[in-house]
PDB file of N, CA and C in Angstrom:
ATOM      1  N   UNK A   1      26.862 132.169 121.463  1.00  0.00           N
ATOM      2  CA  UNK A   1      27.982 132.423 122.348  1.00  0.00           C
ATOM      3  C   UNK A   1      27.497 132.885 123.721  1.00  0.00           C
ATOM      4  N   UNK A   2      26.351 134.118 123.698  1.00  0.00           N
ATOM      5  CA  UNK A   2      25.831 134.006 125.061  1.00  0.00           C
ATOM      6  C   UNK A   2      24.400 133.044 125.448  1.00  0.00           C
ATOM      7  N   UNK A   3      24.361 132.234 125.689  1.00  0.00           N
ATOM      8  CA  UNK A   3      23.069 131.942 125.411  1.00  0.00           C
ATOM      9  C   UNK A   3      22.986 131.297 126.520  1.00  0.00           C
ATOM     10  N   UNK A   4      23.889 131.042 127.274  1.00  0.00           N
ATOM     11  CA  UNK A   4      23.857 130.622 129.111  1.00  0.00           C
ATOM     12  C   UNK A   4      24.703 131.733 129.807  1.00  0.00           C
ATOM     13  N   UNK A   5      23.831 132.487 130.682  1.00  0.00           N
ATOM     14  CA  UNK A   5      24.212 133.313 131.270  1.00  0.00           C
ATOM     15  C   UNK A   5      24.987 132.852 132.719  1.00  0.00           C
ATOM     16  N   UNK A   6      24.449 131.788 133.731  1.00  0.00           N
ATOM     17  CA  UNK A   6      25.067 131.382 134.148  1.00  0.00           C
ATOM     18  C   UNK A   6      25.214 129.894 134.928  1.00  0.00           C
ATOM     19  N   UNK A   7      26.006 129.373 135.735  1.00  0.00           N
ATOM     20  CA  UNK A   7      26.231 127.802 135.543  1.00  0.00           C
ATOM     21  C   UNK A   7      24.903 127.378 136.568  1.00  0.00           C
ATOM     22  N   UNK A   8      24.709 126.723 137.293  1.00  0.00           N
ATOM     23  CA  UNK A   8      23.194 126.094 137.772  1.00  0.00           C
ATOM     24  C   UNK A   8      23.885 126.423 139.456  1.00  0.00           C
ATOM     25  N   UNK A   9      24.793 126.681 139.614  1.00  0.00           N
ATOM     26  CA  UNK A   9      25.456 127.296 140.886  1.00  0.00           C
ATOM     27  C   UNK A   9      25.514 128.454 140.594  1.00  0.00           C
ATOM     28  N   UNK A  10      24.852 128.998 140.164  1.00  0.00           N
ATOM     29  CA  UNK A  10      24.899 130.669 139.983  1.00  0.00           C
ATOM     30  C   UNK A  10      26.178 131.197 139.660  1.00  0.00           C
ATOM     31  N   UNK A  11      27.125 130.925 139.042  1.00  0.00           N
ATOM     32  CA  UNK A  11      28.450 131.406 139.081  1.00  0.00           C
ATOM     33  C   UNK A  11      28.135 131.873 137.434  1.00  0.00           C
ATOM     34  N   UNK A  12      28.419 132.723 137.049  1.00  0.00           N
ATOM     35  CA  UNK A  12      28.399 133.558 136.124  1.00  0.00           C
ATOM     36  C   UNK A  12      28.967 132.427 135.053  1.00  0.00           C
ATOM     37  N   UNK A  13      28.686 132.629 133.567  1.00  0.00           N
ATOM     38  CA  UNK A  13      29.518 132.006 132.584  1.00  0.00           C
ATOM     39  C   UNK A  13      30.432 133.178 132.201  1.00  0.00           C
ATOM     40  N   UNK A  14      30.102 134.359 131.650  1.00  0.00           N
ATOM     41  CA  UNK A  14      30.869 135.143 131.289  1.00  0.00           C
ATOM     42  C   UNK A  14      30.208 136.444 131.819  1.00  0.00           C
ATOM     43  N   UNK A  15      31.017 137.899 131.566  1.00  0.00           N
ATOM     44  CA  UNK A  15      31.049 138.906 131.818  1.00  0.00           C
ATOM     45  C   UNK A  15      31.669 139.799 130.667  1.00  0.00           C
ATOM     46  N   UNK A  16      30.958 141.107 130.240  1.00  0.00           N
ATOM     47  CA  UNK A  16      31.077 141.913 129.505  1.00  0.00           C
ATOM     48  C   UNK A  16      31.191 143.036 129.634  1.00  0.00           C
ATOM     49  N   UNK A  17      32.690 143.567 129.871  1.00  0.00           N
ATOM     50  CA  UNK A  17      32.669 145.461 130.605  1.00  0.00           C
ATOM     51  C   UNK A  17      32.838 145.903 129.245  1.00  0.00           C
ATOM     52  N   UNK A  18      32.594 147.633 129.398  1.00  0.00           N
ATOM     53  CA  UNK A  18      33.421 147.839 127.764  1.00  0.00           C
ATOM     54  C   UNK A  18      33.937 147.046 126.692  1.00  0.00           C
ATOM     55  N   UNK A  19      34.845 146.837 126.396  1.00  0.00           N
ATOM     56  CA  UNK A  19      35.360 145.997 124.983  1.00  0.00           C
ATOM     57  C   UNK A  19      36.244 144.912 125.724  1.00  0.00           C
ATOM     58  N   UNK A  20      35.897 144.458 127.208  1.00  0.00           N
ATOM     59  CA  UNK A  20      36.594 142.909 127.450  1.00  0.00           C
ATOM     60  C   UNK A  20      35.443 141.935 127.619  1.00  0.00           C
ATOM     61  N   UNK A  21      35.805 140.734 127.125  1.00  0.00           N
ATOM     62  CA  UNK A  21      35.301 139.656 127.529  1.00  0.00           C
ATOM     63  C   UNK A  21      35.705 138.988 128.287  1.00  0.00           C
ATOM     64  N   UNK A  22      34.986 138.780 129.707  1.00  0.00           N
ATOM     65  CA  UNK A  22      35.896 137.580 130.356  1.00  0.00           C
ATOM     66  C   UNK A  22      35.177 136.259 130.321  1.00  0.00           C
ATOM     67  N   UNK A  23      35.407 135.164 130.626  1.00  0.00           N
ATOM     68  CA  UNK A  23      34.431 133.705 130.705  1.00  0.00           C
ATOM     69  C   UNK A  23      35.309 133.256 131.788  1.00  0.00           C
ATOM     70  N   UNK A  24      34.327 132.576 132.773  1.00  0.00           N
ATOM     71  CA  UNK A  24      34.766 131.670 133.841  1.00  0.00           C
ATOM     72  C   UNK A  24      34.183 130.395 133.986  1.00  0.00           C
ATOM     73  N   UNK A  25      34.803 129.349 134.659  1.00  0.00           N
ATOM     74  CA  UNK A  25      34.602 128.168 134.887  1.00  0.00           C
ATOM     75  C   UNK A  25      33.429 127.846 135.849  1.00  0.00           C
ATOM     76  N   UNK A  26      32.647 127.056 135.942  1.00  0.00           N
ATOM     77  CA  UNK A  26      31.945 126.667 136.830  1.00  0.00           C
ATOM     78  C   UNK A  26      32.367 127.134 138.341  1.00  0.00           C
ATOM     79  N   UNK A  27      33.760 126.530 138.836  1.00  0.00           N
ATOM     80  CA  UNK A  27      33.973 127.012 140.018  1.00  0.00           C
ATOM     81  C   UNK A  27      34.185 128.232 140.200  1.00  0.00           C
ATOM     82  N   UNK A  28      34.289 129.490 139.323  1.00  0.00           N
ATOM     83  CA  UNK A  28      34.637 131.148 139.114  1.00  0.00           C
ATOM     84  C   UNK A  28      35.916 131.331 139.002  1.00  0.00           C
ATOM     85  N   UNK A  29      36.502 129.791 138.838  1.00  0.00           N
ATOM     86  CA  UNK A  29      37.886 130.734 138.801  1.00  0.00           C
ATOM     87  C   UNK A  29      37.837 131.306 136.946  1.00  0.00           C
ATOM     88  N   UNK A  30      38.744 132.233 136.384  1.00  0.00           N
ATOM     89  CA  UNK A  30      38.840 133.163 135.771  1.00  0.00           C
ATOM     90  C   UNK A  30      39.711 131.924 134.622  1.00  0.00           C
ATOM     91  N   UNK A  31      38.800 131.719 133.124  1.00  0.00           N
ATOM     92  CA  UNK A  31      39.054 130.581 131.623  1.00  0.00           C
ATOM     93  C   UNK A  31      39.260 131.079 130.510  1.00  0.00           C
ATOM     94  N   UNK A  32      39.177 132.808 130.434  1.00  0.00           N
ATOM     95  CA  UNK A  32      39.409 133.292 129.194  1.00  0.00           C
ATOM     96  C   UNK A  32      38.951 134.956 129.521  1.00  0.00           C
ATOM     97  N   UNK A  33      40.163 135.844 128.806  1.00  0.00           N
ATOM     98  CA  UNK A  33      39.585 137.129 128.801  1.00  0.00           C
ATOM     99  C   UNK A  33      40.379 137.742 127.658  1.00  0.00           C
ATOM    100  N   UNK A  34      39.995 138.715 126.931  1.00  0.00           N
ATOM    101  CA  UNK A  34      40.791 139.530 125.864  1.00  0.00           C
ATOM    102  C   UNK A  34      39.577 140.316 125.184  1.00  0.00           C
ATOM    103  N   UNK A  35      39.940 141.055 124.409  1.00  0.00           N
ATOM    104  CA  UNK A  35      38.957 142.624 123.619  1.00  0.00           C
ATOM    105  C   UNK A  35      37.998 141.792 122.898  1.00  0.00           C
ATOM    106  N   UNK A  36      36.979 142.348 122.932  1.00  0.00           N
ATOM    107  CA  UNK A  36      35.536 141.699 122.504  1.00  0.00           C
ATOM    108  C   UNK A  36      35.193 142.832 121.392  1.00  0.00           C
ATOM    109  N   UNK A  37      35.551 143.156 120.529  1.00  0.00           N
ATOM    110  CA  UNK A  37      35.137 144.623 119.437  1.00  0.00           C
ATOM    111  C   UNK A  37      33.912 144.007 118.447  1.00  0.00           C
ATOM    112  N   UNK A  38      32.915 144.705 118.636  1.00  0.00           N
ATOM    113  CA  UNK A  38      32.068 145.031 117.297  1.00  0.00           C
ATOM    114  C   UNK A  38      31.341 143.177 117.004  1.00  0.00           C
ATOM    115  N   UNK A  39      31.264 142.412 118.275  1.00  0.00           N
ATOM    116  CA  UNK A  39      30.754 141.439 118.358  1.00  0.00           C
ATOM    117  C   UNK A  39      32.370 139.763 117.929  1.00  0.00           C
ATOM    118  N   UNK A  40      32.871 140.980 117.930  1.00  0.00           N
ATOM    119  CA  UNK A  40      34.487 139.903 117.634  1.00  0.00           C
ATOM    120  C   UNK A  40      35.302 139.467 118.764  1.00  0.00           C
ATOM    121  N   UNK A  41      36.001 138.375 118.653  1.00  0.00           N
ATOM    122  CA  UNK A  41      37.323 138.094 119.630  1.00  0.00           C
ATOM    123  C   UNK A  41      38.020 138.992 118.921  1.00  0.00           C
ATOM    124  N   UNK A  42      38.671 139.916 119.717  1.00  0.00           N
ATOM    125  CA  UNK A  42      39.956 140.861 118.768  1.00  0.00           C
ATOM    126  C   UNK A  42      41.220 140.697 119.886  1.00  0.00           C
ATOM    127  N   UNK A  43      42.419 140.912 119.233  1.00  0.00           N
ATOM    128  CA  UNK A  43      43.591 141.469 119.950  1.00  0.00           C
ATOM    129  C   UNK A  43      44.082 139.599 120.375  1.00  0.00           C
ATOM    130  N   UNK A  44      44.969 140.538 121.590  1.00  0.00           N
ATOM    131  CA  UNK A  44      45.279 139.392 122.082  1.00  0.00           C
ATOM    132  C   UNK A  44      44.689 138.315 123.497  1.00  0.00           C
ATOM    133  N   UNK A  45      44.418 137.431 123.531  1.00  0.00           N
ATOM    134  CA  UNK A  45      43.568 136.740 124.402  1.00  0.00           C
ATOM    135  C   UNK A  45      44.381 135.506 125.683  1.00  0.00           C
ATOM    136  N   UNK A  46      44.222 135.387 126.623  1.00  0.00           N
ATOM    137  CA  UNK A  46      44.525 135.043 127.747  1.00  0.00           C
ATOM    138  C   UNK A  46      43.934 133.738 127.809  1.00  0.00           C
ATOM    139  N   UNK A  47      43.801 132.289 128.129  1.00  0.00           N
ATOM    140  CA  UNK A  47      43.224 131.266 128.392  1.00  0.00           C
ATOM    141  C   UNK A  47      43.864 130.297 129.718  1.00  0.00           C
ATOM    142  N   UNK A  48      43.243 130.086 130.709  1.00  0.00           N
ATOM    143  CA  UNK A  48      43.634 129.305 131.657  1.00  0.00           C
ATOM    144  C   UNK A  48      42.747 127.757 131.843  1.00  0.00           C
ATOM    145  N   UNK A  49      43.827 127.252 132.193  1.00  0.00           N
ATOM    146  CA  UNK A  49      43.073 125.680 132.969  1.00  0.00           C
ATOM    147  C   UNK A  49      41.974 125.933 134.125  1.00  0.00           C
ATOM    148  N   UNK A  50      41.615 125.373 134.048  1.00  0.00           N
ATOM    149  CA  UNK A  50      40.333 125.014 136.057  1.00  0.00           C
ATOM    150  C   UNK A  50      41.019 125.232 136.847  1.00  0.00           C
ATOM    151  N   UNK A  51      42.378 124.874 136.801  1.00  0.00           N
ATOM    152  CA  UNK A  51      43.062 125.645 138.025  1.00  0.00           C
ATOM    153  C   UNK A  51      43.628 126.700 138.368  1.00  0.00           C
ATOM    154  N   UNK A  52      43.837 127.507 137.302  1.00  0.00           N
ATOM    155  CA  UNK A  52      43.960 128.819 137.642  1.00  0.00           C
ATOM    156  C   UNK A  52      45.430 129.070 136.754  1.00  0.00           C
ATOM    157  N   UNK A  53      45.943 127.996 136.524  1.00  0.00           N
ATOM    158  CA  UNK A  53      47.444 127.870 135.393  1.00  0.00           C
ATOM    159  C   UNK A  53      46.939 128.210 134.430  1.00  0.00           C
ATOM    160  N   UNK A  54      48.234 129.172 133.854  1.00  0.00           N
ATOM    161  CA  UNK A  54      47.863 129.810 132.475  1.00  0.00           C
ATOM    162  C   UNK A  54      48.087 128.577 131.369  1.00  0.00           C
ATOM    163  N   UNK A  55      47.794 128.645 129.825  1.00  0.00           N
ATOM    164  CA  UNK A  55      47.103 127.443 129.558  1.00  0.00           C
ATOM    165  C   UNK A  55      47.786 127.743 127.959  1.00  0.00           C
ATOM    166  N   UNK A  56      47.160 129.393 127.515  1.00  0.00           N
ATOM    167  CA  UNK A  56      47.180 130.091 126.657  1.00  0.00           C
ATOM    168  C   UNK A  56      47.834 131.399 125.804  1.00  0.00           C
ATOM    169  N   UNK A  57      48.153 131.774 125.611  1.00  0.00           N
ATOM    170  CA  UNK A  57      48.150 132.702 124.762  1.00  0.00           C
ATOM    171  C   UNK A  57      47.729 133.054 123.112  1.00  0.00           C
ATOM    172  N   UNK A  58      47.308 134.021 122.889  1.00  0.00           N
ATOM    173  CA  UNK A  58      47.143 133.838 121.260  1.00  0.00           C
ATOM    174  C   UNK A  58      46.360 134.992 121.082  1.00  0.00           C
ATOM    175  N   UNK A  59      46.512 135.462 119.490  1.00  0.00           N
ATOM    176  CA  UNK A  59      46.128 136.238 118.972  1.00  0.00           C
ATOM    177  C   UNK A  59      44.419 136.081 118.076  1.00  0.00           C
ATOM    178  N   UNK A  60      43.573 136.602 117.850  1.00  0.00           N
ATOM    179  CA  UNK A  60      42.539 137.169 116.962  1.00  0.00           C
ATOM    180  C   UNK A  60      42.062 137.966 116.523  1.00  0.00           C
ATOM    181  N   UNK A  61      41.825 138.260 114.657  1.00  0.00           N
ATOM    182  CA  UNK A  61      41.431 139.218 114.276  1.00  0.00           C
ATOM    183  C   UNK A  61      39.493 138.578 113.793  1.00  0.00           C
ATOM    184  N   UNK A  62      38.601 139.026 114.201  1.00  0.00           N
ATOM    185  CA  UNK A  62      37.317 138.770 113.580  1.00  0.00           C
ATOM    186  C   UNK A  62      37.019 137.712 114.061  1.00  0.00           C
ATOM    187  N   UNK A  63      37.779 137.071 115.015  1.00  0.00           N
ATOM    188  CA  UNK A  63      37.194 135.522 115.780  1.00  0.00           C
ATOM    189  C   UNK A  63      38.245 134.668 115.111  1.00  0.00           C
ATOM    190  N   UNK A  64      38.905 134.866 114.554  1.00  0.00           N
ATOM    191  CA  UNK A  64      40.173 133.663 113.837  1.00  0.00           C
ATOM    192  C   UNK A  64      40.986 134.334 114.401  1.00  0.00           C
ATOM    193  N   UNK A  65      41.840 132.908 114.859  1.00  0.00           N
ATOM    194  CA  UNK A  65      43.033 133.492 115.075  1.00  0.00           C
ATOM    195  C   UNK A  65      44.133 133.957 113.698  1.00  0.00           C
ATOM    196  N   UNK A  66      45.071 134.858 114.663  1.00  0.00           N
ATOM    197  CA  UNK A  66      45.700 135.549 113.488  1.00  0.00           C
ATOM    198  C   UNK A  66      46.670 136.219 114.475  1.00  0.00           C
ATOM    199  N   UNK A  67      47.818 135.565 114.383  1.00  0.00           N
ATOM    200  CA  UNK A  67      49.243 135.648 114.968  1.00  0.00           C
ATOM    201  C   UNK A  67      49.993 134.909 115.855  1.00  0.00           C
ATOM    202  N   UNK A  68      50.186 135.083 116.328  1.00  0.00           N
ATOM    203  CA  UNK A  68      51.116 134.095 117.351  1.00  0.00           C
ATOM    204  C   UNK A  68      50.524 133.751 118.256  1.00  0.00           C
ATOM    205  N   UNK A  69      50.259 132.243 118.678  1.00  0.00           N
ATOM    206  CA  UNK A  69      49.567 131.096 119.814  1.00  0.00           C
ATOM    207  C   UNK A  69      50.625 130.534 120.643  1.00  0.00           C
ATOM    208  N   UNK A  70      50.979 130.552 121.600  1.00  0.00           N
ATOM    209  CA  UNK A  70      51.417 130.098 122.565  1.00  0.00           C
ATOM    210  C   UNK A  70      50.573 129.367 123.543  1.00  0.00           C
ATOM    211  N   UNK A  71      50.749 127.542 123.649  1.00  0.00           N
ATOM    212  CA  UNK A  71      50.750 126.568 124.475  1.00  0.00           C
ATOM    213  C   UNK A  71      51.467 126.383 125.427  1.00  0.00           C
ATOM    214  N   UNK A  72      50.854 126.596 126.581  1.00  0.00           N
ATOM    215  CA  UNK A  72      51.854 125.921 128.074  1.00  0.00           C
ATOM    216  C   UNK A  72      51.101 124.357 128.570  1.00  0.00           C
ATOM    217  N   UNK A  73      52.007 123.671 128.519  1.00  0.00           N
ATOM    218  CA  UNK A  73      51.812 122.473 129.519  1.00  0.00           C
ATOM    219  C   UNK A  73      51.805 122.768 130.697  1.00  0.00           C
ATOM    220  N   UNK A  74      51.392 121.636 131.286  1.00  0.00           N
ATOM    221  CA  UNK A  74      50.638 121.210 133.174  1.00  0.00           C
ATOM    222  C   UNK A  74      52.375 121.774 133.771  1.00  0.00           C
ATOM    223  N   UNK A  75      53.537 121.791 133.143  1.00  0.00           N
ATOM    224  CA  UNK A  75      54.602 121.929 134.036  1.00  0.00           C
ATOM    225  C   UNK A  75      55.569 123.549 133.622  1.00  0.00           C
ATOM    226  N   UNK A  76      54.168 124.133 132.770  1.00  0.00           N
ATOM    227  CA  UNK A  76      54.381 125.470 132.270  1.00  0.00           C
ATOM    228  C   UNK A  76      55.704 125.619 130.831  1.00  0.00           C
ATOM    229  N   UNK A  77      55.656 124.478 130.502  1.00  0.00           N
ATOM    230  CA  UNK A  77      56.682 124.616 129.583  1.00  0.00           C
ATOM    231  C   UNK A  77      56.217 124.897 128.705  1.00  0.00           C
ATOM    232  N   UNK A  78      56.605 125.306 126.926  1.00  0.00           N
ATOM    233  CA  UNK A  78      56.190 125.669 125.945  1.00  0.00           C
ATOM    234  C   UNK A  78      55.775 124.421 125.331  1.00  0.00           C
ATOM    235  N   UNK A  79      54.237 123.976 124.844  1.00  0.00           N
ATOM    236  CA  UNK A  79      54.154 123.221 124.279  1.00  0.00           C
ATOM    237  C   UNK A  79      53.797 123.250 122.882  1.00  0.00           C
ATOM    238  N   UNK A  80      53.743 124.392 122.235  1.00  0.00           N
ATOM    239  CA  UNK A  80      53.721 125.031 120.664  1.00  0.00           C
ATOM    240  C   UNK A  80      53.474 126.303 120.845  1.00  0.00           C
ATOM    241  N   UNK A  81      54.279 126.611 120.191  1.00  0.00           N
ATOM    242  CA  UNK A  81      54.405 128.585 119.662  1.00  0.00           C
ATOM    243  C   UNK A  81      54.358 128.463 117.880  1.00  0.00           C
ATOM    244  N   UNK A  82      53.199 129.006 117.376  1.00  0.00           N
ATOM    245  CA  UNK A  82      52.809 128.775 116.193  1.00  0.00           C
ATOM    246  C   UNK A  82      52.201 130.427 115.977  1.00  0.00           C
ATOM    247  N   UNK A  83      52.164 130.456 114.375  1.00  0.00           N
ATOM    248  CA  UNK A  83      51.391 131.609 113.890  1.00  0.00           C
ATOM    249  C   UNK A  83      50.933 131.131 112.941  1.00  0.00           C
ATOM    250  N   UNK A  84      49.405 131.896 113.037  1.00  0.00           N
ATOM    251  CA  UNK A  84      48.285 131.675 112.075  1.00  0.00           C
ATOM    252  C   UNK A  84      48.060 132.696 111.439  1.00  0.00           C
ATOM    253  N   UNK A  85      47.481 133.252 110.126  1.00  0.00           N
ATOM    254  CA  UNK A  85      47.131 134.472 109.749  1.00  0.00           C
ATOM    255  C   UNK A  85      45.099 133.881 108.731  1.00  0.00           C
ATOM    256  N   UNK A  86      44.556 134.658 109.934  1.00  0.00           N
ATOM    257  CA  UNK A  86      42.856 134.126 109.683  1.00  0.00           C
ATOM    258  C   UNK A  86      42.530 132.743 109.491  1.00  0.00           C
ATOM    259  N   UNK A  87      42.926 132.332 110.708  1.00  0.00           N
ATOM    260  CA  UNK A  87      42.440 130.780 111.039  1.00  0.00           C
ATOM    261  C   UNK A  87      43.331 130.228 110.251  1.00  0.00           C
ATOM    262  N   UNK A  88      44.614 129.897 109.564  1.00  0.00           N
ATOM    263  CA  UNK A  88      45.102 129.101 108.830  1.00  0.00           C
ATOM    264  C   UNK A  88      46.546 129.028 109.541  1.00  0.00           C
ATOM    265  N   UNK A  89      47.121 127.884 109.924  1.00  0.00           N
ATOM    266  CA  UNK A  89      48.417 127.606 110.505  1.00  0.00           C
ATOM    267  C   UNK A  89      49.644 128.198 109.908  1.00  0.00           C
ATOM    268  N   UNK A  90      50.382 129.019 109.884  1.00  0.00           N
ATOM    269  CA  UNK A  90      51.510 129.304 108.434  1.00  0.00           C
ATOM    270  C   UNK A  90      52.808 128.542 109.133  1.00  0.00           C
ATOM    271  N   UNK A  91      52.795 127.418 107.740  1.00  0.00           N
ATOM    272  CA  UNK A  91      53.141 126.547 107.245  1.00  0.00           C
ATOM    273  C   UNK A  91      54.804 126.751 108.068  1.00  0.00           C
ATOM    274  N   UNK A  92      55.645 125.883 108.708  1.00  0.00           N
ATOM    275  CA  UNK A  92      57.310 126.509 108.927  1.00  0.00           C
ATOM    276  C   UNK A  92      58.234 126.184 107.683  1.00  0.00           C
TER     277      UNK A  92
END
């Protein structure tokens, strides 16, 4: 997971304060951030497009997701709101 520190333009891949993780895109704009615990994705997590549109939402416990995922399309609409409990889709 870290094993490129950063892109060949020097722009950072990711960043690690206290218990956030953030990851950025080649150009720096800002591709993912949420609680990083005890070597885990935890809590709830943030994901954007290259352009800076939010993309994402969703939950993880231990690196699986586990609760409610929210998809936005290119025109910000909802394109699936689903819940998982440890990586597994629950079923509607």
């Amino acid at each position: 997971m870290f094993d490129k520190k950063h892109y060949t333009n020097g722009q950072k891949v990711y960043e690690l304060t206290e218990d956030t993780l953030t990851y950025f895109y080649k150009n720096g704009n800002l591709k993912a951030t949420g609680p990083f615990i005890n070597e885990f994705m935890e809590s709830e997590w943030t994901f954007y497009r290259e352009s800076g549109q939010l993309w994402q939402v969703g939950n993880f416990e231990h690196n699986l997701k586990h609760g409610r995922f929210i998809r936005y399309n290119k025109k910000d609409e909802v394109e699936y709101d689903e819940t998982f409990v440890r990586g597994k889709l629950v079923k509607k």
